[in-house]
Protein backbone atom coordinates (compact mmCIF):
# COMPACT_ATOMS: atom_id res chain seq x y z
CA UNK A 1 164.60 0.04 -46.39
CA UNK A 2 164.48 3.76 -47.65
CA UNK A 3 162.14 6.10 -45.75
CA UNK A 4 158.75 7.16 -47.68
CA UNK A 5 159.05 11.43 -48.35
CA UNK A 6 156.07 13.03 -49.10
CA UNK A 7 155.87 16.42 -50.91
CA UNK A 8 156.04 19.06 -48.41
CA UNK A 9 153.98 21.12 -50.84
CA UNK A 10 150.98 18.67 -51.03
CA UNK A 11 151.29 18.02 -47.26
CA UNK A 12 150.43 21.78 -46.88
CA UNK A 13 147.46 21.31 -49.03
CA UNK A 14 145.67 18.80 -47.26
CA UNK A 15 146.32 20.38 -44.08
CA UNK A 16 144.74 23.76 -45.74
CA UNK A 17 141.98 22.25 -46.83
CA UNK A 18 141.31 19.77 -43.88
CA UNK A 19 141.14 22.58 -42.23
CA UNK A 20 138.56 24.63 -43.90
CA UNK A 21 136.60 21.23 -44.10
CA UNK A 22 136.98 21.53 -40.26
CA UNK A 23 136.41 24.60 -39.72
CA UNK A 24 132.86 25.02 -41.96
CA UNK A 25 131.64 21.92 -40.68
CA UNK A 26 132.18 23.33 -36.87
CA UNK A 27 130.39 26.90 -37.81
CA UNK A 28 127.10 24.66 -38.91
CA UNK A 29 127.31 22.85 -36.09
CA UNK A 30 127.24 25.81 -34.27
CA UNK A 31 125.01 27.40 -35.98
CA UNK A 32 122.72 24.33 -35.53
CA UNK A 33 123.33 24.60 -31.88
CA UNK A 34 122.51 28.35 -31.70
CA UNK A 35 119.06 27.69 -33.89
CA UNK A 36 118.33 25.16 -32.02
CA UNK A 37 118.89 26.79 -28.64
CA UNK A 38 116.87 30.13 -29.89
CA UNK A 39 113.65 28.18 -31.02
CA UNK A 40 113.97 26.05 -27.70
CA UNK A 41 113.66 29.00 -26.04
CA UNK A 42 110.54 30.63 -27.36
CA UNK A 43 107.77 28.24 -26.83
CA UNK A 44 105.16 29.96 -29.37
CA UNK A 45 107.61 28.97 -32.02
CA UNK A 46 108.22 25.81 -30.52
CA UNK A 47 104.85 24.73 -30.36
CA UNK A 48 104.43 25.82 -34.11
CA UNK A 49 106.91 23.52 -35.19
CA UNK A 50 105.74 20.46 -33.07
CA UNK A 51 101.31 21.12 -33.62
CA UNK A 52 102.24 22.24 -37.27
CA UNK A 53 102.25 19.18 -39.38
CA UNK A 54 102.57 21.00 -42.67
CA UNK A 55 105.14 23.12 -40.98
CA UNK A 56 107.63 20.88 -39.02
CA UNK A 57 106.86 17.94 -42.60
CA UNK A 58 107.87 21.09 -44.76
CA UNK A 59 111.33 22.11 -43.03
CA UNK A 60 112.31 18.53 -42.99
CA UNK A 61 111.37 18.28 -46.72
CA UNK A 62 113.28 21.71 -46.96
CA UNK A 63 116.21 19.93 -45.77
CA UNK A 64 116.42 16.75 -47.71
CA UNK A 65 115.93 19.30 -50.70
CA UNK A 66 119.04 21.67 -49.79
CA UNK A 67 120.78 18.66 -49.42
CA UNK A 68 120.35 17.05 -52.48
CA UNK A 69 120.26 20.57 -54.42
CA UNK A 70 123.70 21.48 -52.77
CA UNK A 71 125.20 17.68 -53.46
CA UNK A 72 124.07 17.49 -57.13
CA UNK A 73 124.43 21.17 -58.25
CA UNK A 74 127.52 22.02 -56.62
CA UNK A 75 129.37 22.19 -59.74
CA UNK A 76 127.26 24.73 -61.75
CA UNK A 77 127.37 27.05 -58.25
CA UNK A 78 129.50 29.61 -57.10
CA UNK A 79 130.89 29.22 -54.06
CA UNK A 80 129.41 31.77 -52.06
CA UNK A 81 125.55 30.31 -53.11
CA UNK A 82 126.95 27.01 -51.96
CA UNK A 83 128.29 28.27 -48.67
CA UNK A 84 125.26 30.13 -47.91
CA UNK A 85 122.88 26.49 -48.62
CA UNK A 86 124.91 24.89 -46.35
CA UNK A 87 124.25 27.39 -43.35
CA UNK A 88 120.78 27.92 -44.43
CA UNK A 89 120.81 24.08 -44.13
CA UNK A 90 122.42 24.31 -40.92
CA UNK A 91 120.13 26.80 -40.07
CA UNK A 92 116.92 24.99 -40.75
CA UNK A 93 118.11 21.65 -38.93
CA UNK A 94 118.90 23.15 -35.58
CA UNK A 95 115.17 24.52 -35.95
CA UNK A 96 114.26 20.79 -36.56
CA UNK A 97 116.05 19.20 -33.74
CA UNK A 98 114.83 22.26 -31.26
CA UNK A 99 111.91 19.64 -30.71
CA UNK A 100 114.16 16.75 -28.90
CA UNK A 101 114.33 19.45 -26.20
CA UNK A 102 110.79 18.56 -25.38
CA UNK A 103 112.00 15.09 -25.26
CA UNK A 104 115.07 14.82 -23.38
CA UNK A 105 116.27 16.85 -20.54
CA UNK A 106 118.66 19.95 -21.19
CA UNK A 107 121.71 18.18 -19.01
CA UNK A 108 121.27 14.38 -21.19
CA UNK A 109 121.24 16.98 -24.49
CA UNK A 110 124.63 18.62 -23.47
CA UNK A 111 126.10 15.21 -22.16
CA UNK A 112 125.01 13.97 -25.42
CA UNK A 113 126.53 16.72 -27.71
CA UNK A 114 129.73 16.43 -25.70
CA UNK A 115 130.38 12.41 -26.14
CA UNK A 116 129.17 13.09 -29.53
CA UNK A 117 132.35 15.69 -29.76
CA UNK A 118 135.14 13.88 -28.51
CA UNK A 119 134.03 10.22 -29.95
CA UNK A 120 133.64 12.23 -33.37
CA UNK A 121 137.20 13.89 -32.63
CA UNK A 122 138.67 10.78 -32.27
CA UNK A 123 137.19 8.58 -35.34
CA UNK A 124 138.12 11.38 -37.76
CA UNK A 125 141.71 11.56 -36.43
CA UNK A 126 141.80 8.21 -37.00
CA UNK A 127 140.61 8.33 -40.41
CA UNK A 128 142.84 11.33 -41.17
CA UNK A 129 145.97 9.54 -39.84
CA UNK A 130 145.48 5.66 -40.86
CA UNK A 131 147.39 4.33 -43.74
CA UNK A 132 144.69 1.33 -44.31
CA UNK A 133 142.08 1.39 -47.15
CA UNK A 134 138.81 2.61 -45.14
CA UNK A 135 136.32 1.88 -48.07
CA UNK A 136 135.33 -1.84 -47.26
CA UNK A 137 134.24 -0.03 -43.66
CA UNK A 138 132.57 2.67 -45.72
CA UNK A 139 130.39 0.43 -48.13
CA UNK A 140 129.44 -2.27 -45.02
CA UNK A 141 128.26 1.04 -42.92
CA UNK A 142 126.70 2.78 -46.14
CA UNK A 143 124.60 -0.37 -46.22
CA UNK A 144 123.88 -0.08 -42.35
CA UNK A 145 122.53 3.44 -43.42
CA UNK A 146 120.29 1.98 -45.95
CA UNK A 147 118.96 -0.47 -43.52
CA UNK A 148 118.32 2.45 -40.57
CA UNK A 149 116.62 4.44 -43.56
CA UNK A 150 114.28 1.70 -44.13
CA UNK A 151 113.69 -0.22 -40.75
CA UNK A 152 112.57 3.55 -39.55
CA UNK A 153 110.01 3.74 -43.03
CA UNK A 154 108.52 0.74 -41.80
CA UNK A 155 108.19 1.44 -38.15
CA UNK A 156 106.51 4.83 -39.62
CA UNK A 157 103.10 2.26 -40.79
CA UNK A 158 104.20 -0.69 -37.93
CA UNK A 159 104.98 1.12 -34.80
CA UNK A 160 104.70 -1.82 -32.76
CA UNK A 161 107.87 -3.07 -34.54
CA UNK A 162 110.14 -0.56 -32.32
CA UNK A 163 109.52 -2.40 -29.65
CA UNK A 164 111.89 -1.68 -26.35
CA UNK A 165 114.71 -4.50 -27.72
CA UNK A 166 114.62 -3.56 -31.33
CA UNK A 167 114.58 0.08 -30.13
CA UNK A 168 117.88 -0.22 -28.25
CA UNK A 169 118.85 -2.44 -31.01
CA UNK A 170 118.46 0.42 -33.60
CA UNK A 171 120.46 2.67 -31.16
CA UNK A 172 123.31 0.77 -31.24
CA UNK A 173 123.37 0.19 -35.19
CA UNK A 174 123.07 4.09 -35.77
CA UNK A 175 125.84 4.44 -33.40
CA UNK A 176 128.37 2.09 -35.53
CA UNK A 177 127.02 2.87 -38.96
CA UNK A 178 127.95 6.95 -37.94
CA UNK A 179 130.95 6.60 -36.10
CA UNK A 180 132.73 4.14 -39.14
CA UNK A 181 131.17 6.88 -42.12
CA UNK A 182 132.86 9.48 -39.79
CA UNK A 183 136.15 7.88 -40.47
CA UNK A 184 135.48 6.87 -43.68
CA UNK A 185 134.25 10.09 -44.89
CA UNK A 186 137.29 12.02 -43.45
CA UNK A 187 139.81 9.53 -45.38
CA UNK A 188 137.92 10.26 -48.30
CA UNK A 189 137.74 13.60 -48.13
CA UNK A 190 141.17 14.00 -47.05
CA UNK A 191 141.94 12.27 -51.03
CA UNK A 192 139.84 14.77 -52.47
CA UNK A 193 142.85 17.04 -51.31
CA UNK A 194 145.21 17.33 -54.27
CA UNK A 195 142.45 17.92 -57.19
CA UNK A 196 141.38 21.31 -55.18
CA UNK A 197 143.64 23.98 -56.80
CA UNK A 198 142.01 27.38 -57.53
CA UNK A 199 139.71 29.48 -54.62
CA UNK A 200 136.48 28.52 -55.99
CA UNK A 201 137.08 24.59 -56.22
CA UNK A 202 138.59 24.91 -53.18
CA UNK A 203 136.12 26.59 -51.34
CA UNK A 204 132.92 24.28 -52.78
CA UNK A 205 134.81 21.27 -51.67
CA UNK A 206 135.82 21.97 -48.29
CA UNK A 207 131.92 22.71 -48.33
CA UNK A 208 131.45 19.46 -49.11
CA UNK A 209 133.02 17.87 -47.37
CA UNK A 210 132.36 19.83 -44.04
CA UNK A 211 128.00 18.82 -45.05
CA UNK A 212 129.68 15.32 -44.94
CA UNK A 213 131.22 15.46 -41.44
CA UNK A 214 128.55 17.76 -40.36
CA UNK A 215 125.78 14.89 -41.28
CA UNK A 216 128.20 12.04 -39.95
CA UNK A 217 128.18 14.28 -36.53
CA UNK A 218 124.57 15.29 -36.25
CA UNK A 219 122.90 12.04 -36.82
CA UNK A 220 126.08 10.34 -34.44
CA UNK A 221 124.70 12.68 -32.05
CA UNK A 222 120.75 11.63 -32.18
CA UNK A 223 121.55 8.27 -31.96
CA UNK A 224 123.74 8.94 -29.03
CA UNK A 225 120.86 10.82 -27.30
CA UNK A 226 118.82 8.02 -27.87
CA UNK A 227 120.89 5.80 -26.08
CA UNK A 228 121.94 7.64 -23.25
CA UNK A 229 119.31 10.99 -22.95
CA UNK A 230 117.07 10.84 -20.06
CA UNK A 231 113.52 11.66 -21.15
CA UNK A 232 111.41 14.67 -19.31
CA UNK A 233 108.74 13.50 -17.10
């Protein structure tokens, strides 16, 4: 049996641009993290966002828009307007998610966010590395999403219905839905590899794909916090 050989030249440009991907996606988380961490911290602002219906509806509007903006219009954008929606996106979230540190204590938040990083470490490695076909995982998790989407519309005009079972319930489906898109979208991205040839393609899909992973990390994180934070008394 003759060994497989891969082009040393495309090797080199998947690992380029798995590492941009890598390395965008970890500045919005951190500069979630910092946002997050700065509104936390100044309770007028704080308590805008949580009293503030218009305001803390708005942002959250604010980001579905940047997000659907930013996936649909990447093509007609330059680079640099798509790199600075995805930080102002990144930006706007960590504002967002300042409120769960009303919720949870400050030690289950950092537990949380730490769990989130290794587990997420380890599914994309996996998804980077494995030579099996990782779409049959994608669309049975992509249809998970769908059903976490609209179990949590419902619970919005039935309450009642997240009961303490279907609560934990919930948990656990957001955990397996996030952790197999993690390694799905890193396989997928890591094919998107070979068509990215001059700077600015290059740069708008490692952009992409990082607000893929970043998405696949932030919402494995909430659902991890819901698991395992422990609520403030």
């Amino acid at each position: 049996m003759q060994p497989t050989y891969q082009n040393p030249t495309a090797q080199l440009a998947v690992s380029n641009y798995m590492s941009k991907v890598y390395l965008w996606m970890t500045i919005g988380i951190l500069a979630t993290a910092a946002m997050a961490t700065y509104v936390s911290s100044q309770p007028e602002i704080l308590m805008a966002i949580v009293t503030n219906k218009i305001l803390f509806y708005g942002m959250i509007i604010a980001e579905f828009g940047l997000v659907i903006w930013l996936s649909a219009g990447i093509n007609r954008m330059s680079a640099a307007m798509a790199t600075s929606m995805f930080l102002i996106y990144a930006g706007i979230n960590g504002a967002t998610l300042s409120v769960l540190s009303l919720i949870y204590t400050a030690e289950s938040i950092q537990s949380a966010f730490m769990t989130t990083a290794f587990g997420f470490a380890g599914l994309s490695a996996f998804g980077f590395v494995t030579k099996r076909d990782l779409g049959p995982v994608g669309s049975f998790c992509s249809m998970g999403l769908f059903g976490l989407v609209g179990f949590s519309i419902i619970t919005l005009f039935f309450p009642s219905l997240m009961g303490s079972v279907a609560s934990q319930v919930y948990g656990l489906v957001g955990i397996v839905v996030f952790a197999g898109l993690t390694a799905y979208d890193t396989q997928a991205i890591k094919k998107m590899a070979p068509d990215q040839r001059d700077g600015e393609k290059f740069q708008k899909g490692a952009i992409m794909g990082a607000l893929k992973l970043y998405l696949d990390f932030v919402n494995l994180f909430i659902f991890i916090l819901r698991m395992t934070g422990n609520r403030r008394k």
